[in-house]
Protein backbone atom coordinates (compact mmCIF):
# COMPACT_ATOMS: atom_id res chain seq x y z
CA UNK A 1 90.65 85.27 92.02
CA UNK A 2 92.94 83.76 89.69
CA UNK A 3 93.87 80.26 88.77
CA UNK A 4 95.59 80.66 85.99
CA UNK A 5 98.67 78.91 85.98
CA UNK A 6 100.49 80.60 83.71
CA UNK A 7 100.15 83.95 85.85
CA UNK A 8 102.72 84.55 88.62
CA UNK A 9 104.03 87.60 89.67
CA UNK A 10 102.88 90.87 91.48
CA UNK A 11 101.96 94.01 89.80
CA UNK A 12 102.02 96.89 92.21
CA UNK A 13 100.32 100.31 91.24
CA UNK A 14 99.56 103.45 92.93
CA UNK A 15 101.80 105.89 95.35
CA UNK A 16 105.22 106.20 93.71
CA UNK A 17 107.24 108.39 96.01
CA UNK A 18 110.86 110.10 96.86
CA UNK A 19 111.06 109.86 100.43
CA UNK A 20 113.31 112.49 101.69
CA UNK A 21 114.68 110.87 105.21
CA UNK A 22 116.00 113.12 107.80
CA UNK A 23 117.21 111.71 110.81
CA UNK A 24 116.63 114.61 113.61
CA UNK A 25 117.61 114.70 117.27
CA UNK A 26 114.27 115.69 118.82
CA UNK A 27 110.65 116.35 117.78
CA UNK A 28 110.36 120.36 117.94
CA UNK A 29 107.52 122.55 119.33
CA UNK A 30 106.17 125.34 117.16
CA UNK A 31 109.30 127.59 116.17
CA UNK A 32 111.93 125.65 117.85
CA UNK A 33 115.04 124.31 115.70
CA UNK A 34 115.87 121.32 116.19
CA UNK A 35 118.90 119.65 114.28
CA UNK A 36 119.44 117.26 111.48
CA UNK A 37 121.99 114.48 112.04
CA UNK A 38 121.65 112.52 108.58
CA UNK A 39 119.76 112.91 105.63
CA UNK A 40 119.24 110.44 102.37
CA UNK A 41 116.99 109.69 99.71
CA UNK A 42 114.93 106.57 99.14
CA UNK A 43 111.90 104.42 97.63
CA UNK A 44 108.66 105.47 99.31
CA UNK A 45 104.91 104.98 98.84
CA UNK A 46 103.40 101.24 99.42
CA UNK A 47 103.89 100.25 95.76
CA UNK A 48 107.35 100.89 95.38
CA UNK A 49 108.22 99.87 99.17
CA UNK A 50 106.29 96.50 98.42
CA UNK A 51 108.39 96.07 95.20
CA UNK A 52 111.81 96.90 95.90
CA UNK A 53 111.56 94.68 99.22
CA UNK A 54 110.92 92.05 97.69
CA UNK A 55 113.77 92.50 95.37
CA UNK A 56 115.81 92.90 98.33
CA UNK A 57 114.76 89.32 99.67
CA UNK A 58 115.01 87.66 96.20
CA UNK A 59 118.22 90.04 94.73
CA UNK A 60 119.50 87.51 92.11
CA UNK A 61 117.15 87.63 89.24
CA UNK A 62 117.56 83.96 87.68
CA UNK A 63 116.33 82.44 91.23
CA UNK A 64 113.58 85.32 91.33
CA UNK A 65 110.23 83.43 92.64
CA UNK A 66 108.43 85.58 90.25
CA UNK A 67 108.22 88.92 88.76
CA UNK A 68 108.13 92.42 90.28
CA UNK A 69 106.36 94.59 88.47
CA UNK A 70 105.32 98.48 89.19
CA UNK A 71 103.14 100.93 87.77
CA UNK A 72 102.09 104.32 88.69
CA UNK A 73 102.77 108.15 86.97
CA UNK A 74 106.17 110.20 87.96
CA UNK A 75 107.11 113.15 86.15
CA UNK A 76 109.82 114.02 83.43
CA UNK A 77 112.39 115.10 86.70
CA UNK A 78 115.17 113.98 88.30
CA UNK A 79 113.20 112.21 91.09
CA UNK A 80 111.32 110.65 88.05
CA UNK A 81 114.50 109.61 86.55
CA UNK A 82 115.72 108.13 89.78
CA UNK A 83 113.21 106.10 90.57
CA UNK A 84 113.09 104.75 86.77
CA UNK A 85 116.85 104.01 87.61
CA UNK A 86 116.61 102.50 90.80
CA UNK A 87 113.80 100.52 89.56
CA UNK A 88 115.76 99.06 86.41
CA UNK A 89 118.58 98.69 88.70
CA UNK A 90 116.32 95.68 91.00
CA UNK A 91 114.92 94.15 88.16
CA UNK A 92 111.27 95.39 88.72
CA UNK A 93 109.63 95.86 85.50
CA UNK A 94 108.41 99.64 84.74
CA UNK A 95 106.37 98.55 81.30
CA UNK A 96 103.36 100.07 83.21
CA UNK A 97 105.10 103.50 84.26
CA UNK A 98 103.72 106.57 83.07
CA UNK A 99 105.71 109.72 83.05
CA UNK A 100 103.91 113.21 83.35
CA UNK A 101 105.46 116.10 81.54
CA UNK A 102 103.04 118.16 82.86
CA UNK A 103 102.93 117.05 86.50
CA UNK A 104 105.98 116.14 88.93
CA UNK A 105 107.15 113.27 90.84
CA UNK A 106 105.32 112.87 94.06
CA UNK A 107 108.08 113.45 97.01
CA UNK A 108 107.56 112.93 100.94
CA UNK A 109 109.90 114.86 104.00
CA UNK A 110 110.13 111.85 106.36
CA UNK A 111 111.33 113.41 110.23
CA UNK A 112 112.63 110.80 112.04
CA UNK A 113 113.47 110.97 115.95
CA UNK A 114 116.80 108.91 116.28
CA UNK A 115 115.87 108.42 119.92
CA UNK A 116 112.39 106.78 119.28
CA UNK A 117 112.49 106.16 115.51
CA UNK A 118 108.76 107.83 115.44
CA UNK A 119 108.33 109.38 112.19
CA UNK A 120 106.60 112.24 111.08
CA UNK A 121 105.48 113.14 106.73
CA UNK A 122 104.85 116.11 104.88
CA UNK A 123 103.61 115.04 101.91
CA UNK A 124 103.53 116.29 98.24
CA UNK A 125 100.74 114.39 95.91
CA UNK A 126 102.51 115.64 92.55
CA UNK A 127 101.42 113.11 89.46
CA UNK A 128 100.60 110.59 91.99
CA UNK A 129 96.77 112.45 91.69
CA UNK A 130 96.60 112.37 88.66
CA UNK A 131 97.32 108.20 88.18
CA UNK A 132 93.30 106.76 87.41
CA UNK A 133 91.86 103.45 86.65
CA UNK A 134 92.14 103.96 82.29
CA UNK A 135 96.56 104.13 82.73
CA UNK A 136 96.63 99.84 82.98
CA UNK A 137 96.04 97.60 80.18
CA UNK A 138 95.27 94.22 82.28
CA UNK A 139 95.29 92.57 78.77
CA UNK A 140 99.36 92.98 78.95
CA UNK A 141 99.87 91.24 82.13
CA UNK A 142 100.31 87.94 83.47
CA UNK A 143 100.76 88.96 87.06
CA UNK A 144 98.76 87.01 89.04
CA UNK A 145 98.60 89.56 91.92
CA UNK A 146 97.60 93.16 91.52
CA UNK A 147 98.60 95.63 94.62
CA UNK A 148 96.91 98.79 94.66
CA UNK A 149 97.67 101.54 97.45
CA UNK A 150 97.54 103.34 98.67
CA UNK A 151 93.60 104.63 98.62
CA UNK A 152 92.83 108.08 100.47
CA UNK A 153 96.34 109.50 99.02
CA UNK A 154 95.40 109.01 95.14
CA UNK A 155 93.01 111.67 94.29
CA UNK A 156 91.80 110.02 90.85
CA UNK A 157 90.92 106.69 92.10
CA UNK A 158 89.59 108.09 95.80
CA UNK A 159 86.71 110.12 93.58
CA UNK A 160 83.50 108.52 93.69
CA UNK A 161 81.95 108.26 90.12
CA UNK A 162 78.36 109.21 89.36
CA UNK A 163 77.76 105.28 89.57
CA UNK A 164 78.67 105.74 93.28
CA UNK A 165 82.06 103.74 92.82
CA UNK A 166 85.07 105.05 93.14
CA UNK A 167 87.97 104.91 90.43
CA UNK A 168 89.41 102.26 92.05
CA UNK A 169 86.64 100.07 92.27
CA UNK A 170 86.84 100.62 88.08
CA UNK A 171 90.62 99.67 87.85
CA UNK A 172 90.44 96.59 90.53
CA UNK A 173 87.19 95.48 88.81
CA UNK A 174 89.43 95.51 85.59
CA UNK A 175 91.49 93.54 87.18
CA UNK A 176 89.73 90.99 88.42
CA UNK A 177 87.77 90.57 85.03
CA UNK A 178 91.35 89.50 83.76
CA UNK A 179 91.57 86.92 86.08
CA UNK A 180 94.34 88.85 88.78
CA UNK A 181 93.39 88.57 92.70
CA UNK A 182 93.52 92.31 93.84
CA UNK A 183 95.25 93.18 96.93
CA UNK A 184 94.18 96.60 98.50
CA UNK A 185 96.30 99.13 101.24
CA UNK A 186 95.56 101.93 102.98
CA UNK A 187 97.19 104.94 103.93
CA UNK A 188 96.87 106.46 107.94
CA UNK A 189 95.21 109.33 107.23
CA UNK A 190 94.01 111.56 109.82
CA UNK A 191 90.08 112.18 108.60
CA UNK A 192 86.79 111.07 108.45
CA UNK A 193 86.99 109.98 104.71
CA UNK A 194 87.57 105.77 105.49
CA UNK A 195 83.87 105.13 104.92
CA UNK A 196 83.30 107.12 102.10
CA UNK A 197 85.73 106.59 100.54
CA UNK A 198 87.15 102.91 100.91
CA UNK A 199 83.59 101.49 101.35
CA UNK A 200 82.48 101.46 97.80
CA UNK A 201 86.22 99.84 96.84
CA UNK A 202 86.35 97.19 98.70
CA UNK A 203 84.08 95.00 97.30
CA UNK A 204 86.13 94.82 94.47
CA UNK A 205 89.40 93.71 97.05
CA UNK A 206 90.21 90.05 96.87
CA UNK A 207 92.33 90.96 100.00
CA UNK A 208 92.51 94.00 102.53
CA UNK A 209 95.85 94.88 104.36
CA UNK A 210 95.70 97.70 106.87
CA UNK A 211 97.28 98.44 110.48
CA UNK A 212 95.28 98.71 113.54
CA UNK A 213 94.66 102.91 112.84
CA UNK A 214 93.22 102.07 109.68
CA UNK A 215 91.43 98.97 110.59
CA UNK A 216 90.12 100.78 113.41
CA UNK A 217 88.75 103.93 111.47
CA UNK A 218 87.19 101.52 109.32
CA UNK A 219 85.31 99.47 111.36
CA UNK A 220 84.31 101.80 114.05
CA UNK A 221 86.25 99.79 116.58
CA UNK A 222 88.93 100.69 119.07
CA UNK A 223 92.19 99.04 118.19
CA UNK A 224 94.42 101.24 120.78
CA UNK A 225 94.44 97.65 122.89
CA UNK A 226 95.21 95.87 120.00
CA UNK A 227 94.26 92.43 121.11
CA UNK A 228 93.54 89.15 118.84
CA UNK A 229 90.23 89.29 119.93
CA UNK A 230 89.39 93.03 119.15
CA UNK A 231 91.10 92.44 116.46
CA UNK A 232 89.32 89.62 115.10
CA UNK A 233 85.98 91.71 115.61
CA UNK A 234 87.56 94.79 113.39
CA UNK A 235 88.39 92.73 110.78
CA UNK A 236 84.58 90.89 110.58
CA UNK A 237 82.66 94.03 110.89
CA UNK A 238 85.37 95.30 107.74
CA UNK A 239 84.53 92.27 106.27
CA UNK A 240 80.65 93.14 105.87
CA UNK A 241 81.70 95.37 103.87
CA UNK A 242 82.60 93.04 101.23
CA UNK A 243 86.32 91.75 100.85
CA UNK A 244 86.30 88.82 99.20
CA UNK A 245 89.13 86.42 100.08
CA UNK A 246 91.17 87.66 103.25
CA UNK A 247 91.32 90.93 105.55
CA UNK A 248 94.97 91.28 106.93
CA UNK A 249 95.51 93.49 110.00
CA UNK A 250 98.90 94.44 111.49
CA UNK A 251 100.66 96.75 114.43
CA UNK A 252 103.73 96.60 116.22
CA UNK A 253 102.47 93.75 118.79
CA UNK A 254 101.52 91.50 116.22
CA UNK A 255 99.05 90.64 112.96
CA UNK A 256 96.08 88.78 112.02
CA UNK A 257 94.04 87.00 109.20
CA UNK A 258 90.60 86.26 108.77
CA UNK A 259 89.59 84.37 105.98
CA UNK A 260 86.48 85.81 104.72
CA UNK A 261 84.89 82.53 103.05
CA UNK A 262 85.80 80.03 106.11
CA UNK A 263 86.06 81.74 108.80
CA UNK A 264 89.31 80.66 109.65
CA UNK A 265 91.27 83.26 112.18
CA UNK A 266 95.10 83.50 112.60
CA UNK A 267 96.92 85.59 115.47
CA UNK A 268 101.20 85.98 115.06
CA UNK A 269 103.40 88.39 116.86
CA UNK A 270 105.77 90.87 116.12
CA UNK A 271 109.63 90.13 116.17
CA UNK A 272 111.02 91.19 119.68
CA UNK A 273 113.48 93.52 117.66
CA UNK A 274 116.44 95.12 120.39
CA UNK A 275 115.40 98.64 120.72
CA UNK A 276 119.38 98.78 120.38
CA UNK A 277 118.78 97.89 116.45
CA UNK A 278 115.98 100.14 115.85
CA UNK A 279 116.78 103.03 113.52
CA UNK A 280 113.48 104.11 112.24
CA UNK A 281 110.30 103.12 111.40
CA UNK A 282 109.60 103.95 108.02
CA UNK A 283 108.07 101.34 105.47
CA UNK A 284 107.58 99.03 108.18
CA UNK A 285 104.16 97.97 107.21
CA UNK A 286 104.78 98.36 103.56
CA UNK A 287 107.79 95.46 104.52
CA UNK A 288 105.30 93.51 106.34
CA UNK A 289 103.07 93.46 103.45
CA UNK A 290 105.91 92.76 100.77
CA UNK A 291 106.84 89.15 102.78
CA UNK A 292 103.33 88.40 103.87
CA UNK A 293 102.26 89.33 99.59
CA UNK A 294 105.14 86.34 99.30
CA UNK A 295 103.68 83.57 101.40
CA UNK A 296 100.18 84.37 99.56
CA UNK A 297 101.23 84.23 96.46
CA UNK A 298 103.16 81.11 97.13
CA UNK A 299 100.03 79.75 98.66
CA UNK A 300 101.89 79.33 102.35
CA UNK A 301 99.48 78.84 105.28
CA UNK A 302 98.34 81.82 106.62
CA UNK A 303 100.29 81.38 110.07
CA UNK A 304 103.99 81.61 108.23
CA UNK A 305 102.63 84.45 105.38
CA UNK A 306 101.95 86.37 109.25
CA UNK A 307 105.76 85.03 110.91
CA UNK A 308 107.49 86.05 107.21
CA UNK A 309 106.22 89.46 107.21
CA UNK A 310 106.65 89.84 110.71
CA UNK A 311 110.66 88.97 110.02
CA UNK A 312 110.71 91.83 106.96
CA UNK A 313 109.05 94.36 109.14
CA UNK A 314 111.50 93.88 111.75
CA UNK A 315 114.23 93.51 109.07
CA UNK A 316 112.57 97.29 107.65
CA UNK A 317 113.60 98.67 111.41
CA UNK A 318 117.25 98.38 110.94
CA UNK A 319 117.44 101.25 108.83
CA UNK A 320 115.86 104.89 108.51
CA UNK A 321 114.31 103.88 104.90
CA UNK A 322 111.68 101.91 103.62
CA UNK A 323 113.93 99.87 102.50
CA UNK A 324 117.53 99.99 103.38
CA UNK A 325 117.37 97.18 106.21
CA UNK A 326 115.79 94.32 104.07
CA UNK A 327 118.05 91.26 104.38
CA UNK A 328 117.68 88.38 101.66
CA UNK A 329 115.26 86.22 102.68
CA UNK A 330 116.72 83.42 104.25
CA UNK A 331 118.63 85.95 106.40
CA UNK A 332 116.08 87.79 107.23
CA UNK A 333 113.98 85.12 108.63
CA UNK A 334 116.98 83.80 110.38
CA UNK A 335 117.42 87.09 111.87
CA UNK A 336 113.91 87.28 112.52
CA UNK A 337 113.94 83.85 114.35
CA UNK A 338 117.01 84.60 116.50
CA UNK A 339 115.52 87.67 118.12
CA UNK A 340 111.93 85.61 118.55
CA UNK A 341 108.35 86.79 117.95
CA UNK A 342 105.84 88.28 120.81
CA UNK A 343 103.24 86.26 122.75
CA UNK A 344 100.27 87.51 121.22
C-alpha cells in the first residue's frame, strides 16, 4: 500500500469501451422485432466509467481533488479517436494510452428495456485483448491508486503464466513494488472461469470490488438473498483467498466492507431512487465504485466511502449511459440524501 505523500491520484487501466446504447421498447424472443426508441454513444468499460465519473463529480479542473488518469489500448479508428477526445475533453490524462494500428477499439451494443431499465451486452473484445502487464511504466506515475478491470474480459492479463500467475498478478505486482495500492473489478460473466482465473490475482489486490453475482461465483456462496450477513460470509471466504486491505461488495439493496486486517464490517443501503427517475442501468456499479474509489482515497471512513457511492450509483440511474446522469458531487449527494438510502 502506499504512503507516499507525494502520490495522489487514480490511474485506471484495462476495458476501454464504445458503448453503443439503444433504448428498446421490449426484450424480444428469438426472431421477434422489437423497436428502437433512442440510440447514443458513450464511455463504457469499468476504467473509463470510473474515470469520467469522477470527472463528472469534480468538473472544474483547478478544484480537482486529484488526478484522473487512464490507460488501456484502442485502435487507430474513429471510436479510438473519440474516446482520446472525450477523454482530453474531462481532463483525464491519456499519457498511458496505447493505440493499436493493427487491432480496433473495443465497442459494446448495450439493449436497454425503457420499461425496466434491464440491460442486455453484446460485446466486441477488439485491442482490449491484446492490453498485458509490459504496456505501464509504474516508474512514470505518481498515482497513488491503480484500478485495474475488468479481469475475465482482458484476454492478456486473464492468461495464467507458466509460473501459475496470471498477467495481472505481473502488472498489479508492478504496481505495488512502486508503492501504488491496487484496486481490482470484475466483470459478470456467465462461466465457470472466477476461480481460475481471479484466484491467482488476487493476492496481488490491495482491494476487491465486485457485486453480489461476482462475489457470489467467487466464493461459492448464494448471494440471490443478498443479506449483510451472507454477505459478510462471501466476502471472508473471498478474503482467504488473499486480498490484502479491503473486499467491497455491492447490489441494488445495498453494499458492504470488510476490512481484511481488522476485521471491521460495514453494511449501507442503496438510495431509494423513484422508479419514475430510472432510465437505465448501465455503469451503475462502475459509478458506485468511482465515489466509493473517492472516499478511499481521501481516507473517509468506510461507512460514507459506502453512502457516497451509493449517491453516484443512483445518480448513474438517471440516464441510459454509464455516465450521462452523474451530478457534481455536492449535488449528487444532496440528491442522493433527499430520496434516502434502504434499511439494510
Amino acid at each position: 500500500m502506499s504512503t507516499g505523500i507525494s502520490q495522489q491520484g487514480i490511474l485506471a487501466a484495462g476495458n476501454l469501451i464504445v458503448d453503443h446504447v439503444k433504448l428498446i421498447d421490449t426484450w424480444p424472443s428469438q426472431d421477434a422485432l422489437v423497436s428502437i426508441l433512442s440510440q447514443e454513444s458513450s464511455n463504457g468499460g469499468g476504467p473509463y466509467n470510473v474515470t469520467k465519473d469522477l470527472a463528472r463529480l469534480f468538473p472544474h479542473l483547478d478544484s480537482r481533488p486529484f488526478p484522473i488518469a487512464i490507460a488501456g489500448l484502442v485502435g487507430d479508428d474513429p471510436d479510438g479517436r473519440w474516446i482520446q477526445d472525450d477523454c482530453a475533453a474531462y481532463g483525464i490524462d491519456t499519457t498511458n494510452l496505447g493505440v493499436s494500428d493493427e487491432f480496433s477499439t473495443s465497442y459494446t451494443d448495450v439493449m436497454t428495456v425503457a420499461s425496466t431499465g434491464r440491460r442486455t451486452f453484446f460485446h466486441q473484445r477488439g485491442a482490449n485483448a491484446r492490453f498485458d502487464e509490459t504496456a505501464i511504466d509504474f516508474s512514470k506515475t505518481t498515482c497513488r491508486l491503480f484500478y485495474l478491470g475488468y479481469l475475465l474480459l482482458l484476454d492478456a492479463l486473464d492468461e495464467v503464466r507458466p509460473d501459475g500467475r496470471s498477467g495481472a498478478a505481473h502488472l498489479l505486482a508492478r504496481a505495488s513494488q512502486a508503492g501504488i495500492t491496487t484496486v481490482v473489478d470484475l466483470v459478470s460473466e456467465e462461466s465457470d472461469r472466477f476461480r481460475g482465473v481471479i484466484a491467482p490475482t488476487l493476492p496481488e489486490a490491495d482491494l476487491l470490488l465486485t457485486n453480489e453475482f461476482e462475489a457470489g461465483r467467487l466464493s461459492g456462496i448464494d448471494l440471490t438473498d443478498f443479506t449483510p450477513e451472507n454477505a459478510r460470509n462471501a466476502a471472508a471466504a473471498i478474503r482467504e483467498m488473499g486480498v490484502r486491505q479491503l473486499i467491497v461488495i455491492h447490489a441494488p439493496a445495498g453494499a458492504v466492507a470488510l476490512d481484511c486486517q481488522s476485521g471491521e464490517f460495514v453494511a449501507s443501503g442503496s438510495v431509494r431512487v423513484p422508479d419514475e427517475e430510472i432510465k437505465g442501468a448501465v455503469g451503475a456499479g462502475d459509478a458506485f465504485a468511482a465515489g466509493f474509489l473517492y472516499g478511499f482515497h481521501e481516507s473517509l471512513p468506510l461507512a460514507e466511502s459506502l453512502r457516497i457511492g451509493a449517491c453516484v450509483a443512483a445518480n448513474c440511474l438517471r440516464h441510459p449511459t454509464a455516465s450521462g446522469g452523474i451530478l457534481p458531487f455536492q449535488e449528487c449527494l444532496a440528491l442522493g440524501e433527499s430520496w434516502g438510502f434502504r434499511e439494510f
